[in-house]
Protein backbone atom coordinates (compact mmCIF):
# COMPACT_ATOMS: atom_id res chain seq x y z
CA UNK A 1 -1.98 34.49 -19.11
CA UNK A 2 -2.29 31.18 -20.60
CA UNK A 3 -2.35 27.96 -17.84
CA UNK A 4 0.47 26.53 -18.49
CA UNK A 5 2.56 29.54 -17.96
CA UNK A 6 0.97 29.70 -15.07
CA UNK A 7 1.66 26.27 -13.60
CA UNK A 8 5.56 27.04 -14.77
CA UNK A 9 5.71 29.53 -11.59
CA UNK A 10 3.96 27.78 -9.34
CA UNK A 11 6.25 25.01 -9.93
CA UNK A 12 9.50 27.50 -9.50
CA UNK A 13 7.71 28.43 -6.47
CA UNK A 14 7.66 25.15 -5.28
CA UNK A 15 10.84 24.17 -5.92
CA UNK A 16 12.39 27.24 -3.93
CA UNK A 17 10.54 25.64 -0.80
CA UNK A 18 12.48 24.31 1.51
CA UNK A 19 10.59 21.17 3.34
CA UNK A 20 10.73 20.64 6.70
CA UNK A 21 12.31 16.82 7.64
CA UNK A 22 12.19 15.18 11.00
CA UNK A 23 15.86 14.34 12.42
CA UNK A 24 17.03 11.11 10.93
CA UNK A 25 16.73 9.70 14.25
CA UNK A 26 12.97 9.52 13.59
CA UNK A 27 13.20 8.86 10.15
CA UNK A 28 14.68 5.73 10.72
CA UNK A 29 11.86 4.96 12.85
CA UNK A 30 9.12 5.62 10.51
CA UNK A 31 10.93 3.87 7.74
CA UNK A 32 11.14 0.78 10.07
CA UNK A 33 7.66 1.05 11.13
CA UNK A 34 6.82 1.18 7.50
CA UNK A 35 8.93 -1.89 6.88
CA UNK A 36 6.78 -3.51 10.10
CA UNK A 37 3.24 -2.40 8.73
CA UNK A 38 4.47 -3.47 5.11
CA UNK A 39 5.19 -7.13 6.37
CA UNK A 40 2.04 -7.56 8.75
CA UNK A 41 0.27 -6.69 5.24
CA UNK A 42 2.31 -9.41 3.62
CA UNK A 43 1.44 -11.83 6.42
CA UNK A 44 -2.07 -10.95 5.70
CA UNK A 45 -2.81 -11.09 2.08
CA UNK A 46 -0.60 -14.77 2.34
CA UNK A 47 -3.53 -15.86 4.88
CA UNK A 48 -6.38 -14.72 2.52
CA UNK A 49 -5.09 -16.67 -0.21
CA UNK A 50 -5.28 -19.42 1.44
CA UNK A 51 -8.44 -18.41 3.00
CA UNK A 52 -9.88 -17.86 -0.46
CA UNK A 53 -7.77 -21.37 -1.48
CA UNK A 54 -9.93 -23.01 1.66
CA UNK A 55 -13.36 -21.91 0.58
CA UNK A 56 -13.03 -22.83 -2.85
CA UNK A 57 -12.15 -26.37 -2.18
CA UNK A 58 -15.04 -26.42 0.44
CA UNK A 59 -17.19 -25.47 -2.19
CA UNK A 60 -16.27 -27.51 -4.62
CA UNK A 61 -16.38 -30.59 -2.27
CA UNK A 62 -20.11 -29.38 -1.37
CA UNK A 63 -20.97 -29.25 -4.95
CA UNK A 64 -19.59 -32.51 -5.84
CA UNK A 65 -21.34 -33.83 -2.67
CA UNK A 66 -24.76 -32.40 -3.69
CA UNK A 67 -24.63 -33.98 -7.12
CA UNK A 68 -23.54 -37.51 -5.80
């Protein structure tokens, strides 16, 4: 039996399954949750930027101050 032969019937078994999905009630509610979670991350990579924009400039202005 040669591997891929074997990985054509597990994939026929698979596809057979059935999978189990929460009432669209609830999947509504993950999918905004997601949307929520996705956005909080957006809020916080924004704020490291200019974290990361902040320190640099700090830096920078230490530097410069240093060498005056």
């Amino acid at each position: 039996m040669n591997p891929t032969g074997a990985r054509a019937r597990a994939s026929t078994r698979w596809r057979r399954r059935t999978l189990p999905l929460p009432p669209l009630t609830e999947q509504k509610r993950i999918v905004a949750k997601v949307n929520h979670l996705m956005s909080l991350l957006d809020d916080l990579e924004a704020k490291l930027r200019k974290q990361e924009e902040t320190a640099t400039r700090l830096a920078e202005s230490l530097a410069a101050a240093v060498a005056a």
